[in-house]
PDB file of N, CA and C in Angstrom:
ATOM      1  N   UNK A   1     119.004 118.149  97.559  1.00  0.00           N
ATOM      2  CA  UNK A   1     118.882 116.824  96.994  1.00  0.00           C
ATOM      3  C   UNK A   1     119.910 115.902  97.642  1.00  0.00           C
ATOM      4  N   UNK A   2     119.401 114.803  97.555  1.00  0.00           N
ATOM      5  CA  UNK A   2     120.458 113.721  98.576  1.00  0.00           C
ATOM      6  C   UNK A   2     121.822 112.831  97.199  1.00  0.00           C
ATOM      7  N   UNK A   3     122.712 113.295  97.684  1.00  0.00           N
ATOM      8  CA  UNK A   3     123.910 112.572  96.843  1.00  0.00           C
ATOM      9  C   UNK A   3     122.883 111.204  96.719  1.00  0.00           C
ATOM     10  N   UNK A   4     123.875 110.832  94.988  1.00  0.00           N
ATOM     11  CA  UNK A   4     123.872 109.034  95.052  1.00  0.00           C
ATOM     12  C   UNK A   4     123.993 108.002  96.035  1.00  0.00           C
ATOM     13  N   UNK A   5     125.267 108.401  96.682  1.00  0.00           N
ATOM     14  CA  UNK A   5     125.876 107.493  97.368  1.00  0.00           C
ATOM     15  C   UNK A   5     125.054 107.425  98.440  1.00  0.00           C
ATOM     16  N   UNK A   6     124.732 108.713  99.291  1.00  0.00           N
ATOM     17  CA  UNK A   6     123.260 108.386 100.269  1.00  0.00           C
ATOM     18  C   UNK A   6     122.826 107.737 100.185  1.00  0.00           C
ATOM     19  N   UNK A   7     122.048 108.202  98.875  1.00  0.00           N
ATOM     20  CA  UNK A   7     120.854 107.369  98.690  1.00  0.00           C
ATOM     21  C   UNK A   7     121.031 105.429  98.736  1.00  0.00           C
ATOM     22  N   UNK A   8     121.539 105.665  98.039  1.00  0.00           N
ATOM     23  CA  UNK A   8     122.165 104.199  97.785  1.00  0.00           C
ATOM     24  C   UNK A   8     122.441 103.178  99.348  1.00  0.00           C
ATOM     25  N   UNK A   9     123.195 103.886 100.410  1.00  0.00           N
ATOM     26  CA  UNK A   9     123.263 103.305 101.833  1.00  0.00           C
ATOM     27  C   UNK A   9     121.555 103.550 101.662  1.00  0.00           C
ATOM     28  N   UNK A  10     120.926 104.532 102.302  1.00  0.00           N
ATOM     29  CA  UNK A  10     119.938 104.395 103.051  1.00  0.00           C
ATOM     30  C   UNK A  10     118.567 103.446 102.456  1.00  0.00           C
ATOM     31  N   UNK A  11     118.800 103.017 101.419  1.00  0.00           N
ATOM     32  CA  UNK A  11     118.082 102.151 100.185  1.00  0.00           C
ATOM     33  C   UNK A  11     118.804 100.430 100.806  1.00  0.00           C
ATOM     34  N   UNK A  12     119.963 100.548 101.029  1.00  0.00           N
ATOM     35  CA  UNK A  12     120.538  99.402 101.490  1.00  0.00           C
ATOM     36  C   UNK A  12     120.347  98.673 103.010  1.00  0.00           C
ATOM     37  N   UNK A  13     119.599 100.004 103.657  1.00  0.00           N
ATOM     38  CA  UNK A  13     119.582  99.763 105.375  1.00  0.00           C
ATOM     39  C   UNK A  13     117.967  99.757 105.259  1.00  0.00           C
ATOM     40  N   UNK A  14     117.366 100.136 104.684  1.00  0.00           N
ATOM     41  CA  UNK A  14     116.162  99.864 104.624  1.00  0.00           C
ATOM     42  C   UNK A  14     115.936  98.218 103.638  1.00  0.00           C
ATOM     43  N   UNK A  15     116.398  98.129 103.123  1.00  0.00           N
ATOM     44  CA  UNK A  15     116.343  96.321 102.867  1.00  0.00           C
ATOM     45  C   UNK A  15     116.728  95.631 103.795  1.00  0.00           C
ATOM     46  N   UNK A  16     117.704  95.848 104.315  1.00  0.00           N
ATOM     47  CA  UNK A  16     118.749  94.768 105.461  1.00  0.00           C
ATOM     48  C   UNK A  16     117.423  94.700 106.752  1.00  0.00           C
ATOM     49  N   UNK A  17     117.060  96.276 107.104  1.00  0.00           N
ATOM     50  CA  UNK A  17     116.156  96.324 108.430  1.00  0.00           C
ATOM     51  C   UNK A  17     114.988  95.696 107.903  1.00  0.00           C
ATOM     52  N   UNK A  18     114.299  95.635 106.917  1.00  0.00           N
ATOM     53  CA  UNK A  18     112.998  95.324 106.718  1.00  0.00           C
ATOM     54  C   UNK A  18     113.229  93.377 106.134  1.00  0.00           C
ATOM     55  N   UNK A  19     114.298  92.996 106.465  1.00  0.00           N
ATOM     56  CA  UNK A  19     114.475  91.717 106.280  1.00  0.00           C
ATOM     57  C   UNK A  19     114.310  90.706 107.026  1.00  0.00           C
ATOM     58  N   UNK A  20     114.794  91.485 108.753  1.00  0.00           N
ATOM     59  CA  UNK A  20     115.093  90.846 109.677  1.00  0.00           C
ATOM     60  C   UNK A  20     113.764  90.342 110.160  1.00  0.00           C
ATOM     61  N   UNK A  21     112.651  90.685 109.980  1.00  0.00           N
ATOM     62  CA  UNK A  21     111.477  90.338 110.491  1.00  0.00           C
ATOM     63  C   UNK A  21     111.140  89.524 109.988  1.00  0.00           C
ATOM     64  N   UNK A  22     111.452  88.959 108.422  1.00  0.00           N
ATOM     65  CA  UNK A  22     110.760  88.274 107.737  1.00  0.00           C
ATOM     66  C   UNK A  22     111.674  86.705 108.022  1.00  0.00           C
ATOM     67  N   UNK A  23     113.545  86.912 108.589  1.00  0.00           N
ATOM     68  CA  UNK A  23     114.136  86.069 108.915  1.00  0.00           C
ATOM     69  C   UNK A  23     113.538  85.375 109.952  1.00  0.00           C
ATOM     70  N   UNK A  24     113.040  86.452 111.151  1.00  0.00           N
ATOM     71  CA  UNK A  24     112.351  85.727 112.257  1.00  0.00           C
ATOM     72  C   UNK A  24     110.790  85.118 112.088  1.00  0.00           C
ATOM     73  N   UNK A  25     110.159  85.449 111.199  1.00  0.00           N
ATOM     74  CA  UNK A  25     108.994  84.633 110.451  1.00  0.00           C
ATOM     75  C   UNK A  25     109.290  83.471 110.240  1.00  0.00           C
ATOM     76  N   UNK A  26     110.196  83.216 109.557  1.00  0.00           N
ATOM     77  CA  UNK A  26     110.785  81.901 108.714  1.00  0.00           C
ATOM     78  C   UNK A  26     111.236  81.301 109.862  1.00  0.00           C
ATOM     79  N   UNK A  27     112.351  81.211 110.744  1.00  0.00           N
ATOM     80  CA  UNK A  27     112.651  80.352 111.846  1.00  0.00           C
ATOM     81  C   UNK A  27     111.557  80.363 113.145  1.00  0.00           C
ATOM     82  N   UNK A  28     110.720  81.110 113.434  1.00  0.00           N
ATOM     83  CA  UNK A  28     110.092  81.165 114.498  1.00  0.00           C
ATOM     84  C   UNK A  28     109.386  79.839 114.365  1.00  0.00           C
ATOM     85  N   UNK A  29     108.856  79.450 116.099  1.00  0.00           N
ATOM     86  CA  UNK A  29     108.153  78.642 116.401  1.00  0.00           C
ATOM     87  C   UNK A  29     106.660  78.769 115.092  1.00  0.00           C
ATOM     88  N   UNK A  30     105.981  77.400 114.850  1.00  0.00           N
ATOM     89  CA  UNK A  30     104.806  77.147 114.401  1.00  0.00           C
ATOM     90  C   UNK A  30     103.926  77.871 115.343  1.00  0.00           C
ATOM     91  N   UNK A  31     104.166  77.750 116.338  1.00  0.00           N
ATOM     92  CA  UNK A  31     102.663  78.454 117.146  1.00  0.00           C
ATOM     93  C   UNK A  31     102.284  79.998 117.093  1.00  0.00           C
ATOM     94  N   UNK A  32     103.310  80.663 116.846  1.00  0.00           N
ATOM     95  CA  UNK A  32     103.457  81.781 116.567  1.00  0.00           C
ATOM     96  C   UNK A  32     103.284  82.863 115.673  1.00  0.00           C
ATOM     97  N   UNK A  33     103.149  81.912 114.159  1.00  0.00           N
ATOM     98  CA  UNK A  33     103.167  82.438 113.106  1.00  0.00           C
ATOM     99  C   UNK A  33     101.940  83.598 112.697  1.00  0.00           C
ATOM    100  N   UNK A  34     100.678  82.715 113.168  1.00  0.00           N
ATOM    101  CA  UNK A  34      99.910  83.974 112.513  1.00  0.00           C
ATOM    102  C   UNK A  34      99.999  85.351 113.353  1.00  0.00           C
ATOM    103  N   UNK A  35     100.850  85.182 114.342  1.00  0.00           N
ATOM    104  CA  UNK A  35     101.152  87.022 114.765  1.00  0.00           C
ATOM    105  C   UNK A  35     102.032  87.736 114.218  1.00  0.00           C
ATOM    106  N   UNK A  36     102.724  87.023 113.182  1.00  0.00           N
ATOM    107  CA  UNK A  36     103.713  87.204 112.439  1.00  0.00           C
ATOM    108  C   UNK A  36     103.695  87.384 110.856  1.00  0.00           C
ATOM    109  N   UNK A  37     102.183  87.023 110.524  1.00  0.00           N
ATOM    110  CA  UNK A  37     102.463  87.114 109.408  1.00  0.00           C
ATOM    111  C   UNK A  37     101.475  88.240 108.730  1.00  0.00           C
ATOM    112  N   UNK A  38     100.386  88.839 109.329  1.00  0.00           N
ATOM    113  CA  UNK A  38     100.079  89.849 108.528  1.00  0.00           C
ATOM    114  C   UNK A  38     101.183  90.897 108.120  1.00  0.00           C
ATOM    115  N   UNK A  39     102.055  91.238 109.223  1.00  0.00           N
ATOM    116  CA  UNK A  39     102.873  92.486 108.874  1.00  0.00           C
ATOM    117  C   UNK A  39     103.602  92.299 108.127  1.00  0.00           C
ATOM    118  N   UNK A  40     104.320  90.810 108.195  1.00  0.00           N
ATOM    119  CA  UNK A  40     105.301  89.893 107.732  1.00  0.00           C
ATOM    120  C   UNK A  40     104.617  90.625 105.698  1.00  0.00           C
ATOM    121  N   UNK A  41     103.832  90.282 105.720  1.00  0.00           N
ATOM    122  CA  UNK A  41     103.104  89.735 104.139  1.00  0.00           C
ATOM    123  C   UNK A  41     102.620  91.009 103.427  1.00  0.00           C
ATOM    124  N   UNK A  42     102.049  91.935 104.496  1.00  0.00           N
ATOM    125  CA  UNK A  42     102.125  93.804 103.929  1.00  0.00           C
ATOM    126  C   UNK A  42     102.582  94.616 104.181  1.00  0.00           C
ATOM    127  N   UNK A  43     103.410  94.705 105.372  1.00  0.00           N
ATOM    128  CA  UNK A  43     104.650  95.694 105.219  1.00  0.00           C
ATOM    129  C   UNK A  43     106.188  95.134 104.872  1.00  0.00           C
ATOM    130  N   UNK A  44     106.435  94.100 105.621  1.00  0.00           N
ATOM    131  CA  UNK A  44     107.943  94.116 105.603  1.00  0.00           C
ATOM    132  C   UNK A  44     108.462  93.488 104.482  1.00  0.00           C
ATOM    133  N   UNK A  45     108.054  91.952 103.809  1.00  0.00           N
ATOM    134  CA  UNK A  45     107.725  91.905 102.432  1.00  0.00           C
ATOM    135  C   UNK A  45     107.936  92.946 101.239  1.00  0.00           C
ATOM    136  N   UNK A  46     106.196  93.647 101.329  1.00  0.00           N
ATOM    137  CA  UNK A  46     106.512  94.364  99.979  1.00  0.00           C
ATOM    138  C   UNK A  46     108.192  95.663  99.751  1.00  0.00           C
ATOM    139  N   UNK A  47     108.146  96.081 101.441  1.00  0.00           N
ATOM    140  CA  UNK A  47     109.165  97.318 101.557  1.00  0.00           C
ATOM    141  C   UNK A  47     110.507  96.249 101.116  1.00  0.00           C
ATOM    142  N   UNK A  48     110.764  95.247 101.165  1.00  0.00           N
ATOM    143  CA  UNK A  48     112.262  94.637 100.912  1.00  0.00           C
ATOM    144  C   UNK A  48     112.272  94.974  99.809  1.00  0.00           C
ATOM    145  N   UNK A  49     110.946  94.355  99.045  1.00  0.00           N
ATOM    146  CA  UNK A  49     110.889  93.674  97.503  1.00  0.00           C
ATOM    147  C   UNK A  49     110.951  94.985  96.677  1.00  0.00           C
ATOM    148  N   UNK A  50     110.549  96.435  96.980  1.00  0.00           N
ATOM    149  CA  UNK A  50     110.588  97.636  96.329  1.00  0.00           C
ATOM    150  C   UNK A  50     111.772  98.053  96.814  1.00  0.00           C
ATOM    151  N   UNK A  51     112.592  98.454  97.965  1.00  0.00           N
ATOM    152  CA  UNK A  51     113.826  98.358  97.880  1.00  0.00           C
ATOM    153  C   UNK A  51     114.901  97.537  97.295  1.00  0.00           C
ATOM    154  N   UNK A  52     114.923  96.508  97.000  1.00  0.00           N
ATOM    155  CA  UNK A  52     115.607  95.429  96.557  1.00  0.00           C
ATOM    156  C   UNK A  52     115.413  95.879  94.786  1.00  0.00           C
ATOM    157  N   UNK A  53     114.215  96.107  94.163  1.00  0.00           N
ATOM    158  CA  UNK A  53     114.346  96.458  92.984  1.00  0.00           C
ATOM    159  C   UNK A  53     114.783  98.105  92.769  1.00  0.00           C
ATOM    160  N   UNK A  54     114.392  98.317  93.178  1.00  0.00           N
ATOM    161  CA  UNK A  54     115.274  99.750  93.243  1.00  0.00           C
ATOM    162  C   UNK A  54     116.240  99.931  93.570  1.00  0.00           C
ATOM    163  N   UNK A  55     117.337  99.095  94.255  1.00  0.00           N
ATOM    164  CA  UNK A  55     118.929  98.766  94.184  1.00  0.00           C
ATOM    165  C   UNK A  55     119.220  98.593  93.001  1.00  0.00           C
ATOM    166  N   UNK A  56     118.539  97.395  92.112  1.00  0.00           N
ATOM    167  CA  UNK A  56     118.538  96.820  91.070  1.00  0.00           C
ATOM    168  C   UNK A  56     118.556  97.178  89.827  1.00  0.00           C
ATOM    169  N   UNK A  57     117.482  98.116  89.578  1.00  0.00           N
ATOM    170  CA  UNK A  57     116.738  98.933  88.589  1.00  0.00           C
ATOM    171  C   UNK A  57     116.586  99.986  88.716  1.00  0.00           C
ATOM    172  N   UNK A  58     116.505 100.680  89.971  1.00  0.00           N
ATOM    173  CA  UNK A  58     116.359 102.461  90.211  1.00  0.00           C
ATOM    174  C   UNK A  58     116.989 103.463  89.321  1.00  0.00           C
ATOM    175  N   UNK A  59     118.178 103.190  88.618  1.00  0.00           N
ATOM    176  CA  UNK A  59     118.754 103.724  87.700  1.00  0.00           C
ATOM    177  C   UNK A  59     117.767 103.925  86.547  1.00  0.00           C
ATOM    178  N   UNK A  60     117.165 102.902  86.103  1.00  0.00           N
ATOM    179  CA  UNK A  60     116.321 102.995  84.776  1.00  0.00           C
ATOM    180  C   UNK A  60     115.192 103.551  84.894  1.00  0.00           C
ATOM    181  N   UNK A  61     114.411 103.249  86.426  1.00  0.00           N
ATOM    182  CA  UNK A  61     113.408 104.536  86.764  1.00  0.00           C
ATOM    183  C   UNK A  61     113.236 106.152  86.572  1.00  0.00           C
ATOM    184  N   UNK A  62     114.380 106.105  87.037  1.00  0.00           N
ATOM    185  CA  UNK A  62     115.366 107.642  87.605  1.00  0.00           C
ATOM    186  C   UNK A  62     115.361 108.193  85.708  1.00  0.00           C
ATOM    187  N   UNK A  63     115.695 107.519  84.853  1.00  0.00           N
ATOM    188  CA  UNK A  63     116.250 107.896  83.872  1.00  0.00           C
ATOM    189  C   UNK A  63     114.478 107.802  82.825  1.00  0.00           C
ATOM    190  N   UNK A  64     114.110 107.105  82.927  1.00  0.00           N
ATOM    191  CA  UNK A  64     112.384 106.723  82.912  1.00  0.00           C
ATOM    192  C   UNK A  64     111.420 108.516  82.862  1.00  0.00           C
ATOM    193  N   UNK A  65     111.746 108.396  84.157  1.00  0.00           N
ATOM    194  CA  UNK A  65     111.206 109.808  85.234  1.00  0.00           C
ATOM    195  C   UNK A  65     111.861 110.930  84.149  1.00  0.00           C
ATOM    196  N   UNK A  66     112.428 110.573  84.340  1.00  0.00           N
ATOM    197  CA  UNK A  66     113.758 112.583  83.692  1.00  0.00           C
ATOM    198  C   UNK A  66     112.904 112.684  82.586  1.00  0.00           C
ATOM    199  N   UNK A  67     112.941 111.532  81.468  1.00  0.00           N
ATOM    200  CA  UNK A  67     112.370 111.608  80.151  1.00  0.00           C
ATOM    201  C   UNK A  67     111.467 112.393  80.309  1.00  0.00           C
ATOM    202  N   UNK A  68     110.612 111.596  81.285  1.00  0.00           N
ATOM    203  CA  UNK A  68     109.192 112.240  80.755  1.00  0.00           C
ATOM    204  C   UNK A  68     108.795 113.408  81.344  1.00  0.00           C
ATOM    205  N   UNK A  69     109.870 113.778  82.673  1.00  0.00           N
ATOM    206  CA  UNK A  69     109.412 115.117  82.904  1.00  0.00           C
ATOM    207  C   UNK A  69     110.013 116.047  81.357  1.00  0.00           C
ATOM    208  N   UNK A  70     110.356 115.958  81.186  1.00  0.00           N
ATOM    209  CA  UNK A  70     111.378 116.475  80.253  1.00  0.00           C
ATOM    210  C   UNK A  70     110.262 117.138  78.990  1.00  0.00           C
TER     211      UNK A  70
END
């Protein structure tokens, strides 16, 4: 099983990496955009937004989960 603290970086580098694409969405040229935005809108998007709550909230999941295996 992977320590907390792992987890916790590799939860943190997977937000930071799955951000940067969506930074270059936002500043990129207008002409460019729609090559940018399917992936932009179903991968890199949703992966921030489920990492980002699971920084957030993963604790109450985690504790959610136990219950009911339980």
């Amino acid at each position: 099983m992977i320590s907390s603290a792992t987890q916790r970086t590799i939860v943190r580098w997977i937000h930071i990496i799955f951000s940067i694409p969506i930074l270059g969405y936002i500043y990129s040229p207008f002409e460019k955009l729609p090559g940018y935005a399917t992936p932009t809108r179903y991968v890199f998007l949703p992966t921030m937004i489920l990492s980002g709550l699971w920084m957030w909230k993963g604790h109450v999941v985690r504790r959610l989960l136990s219950k009911r295996s339980a």
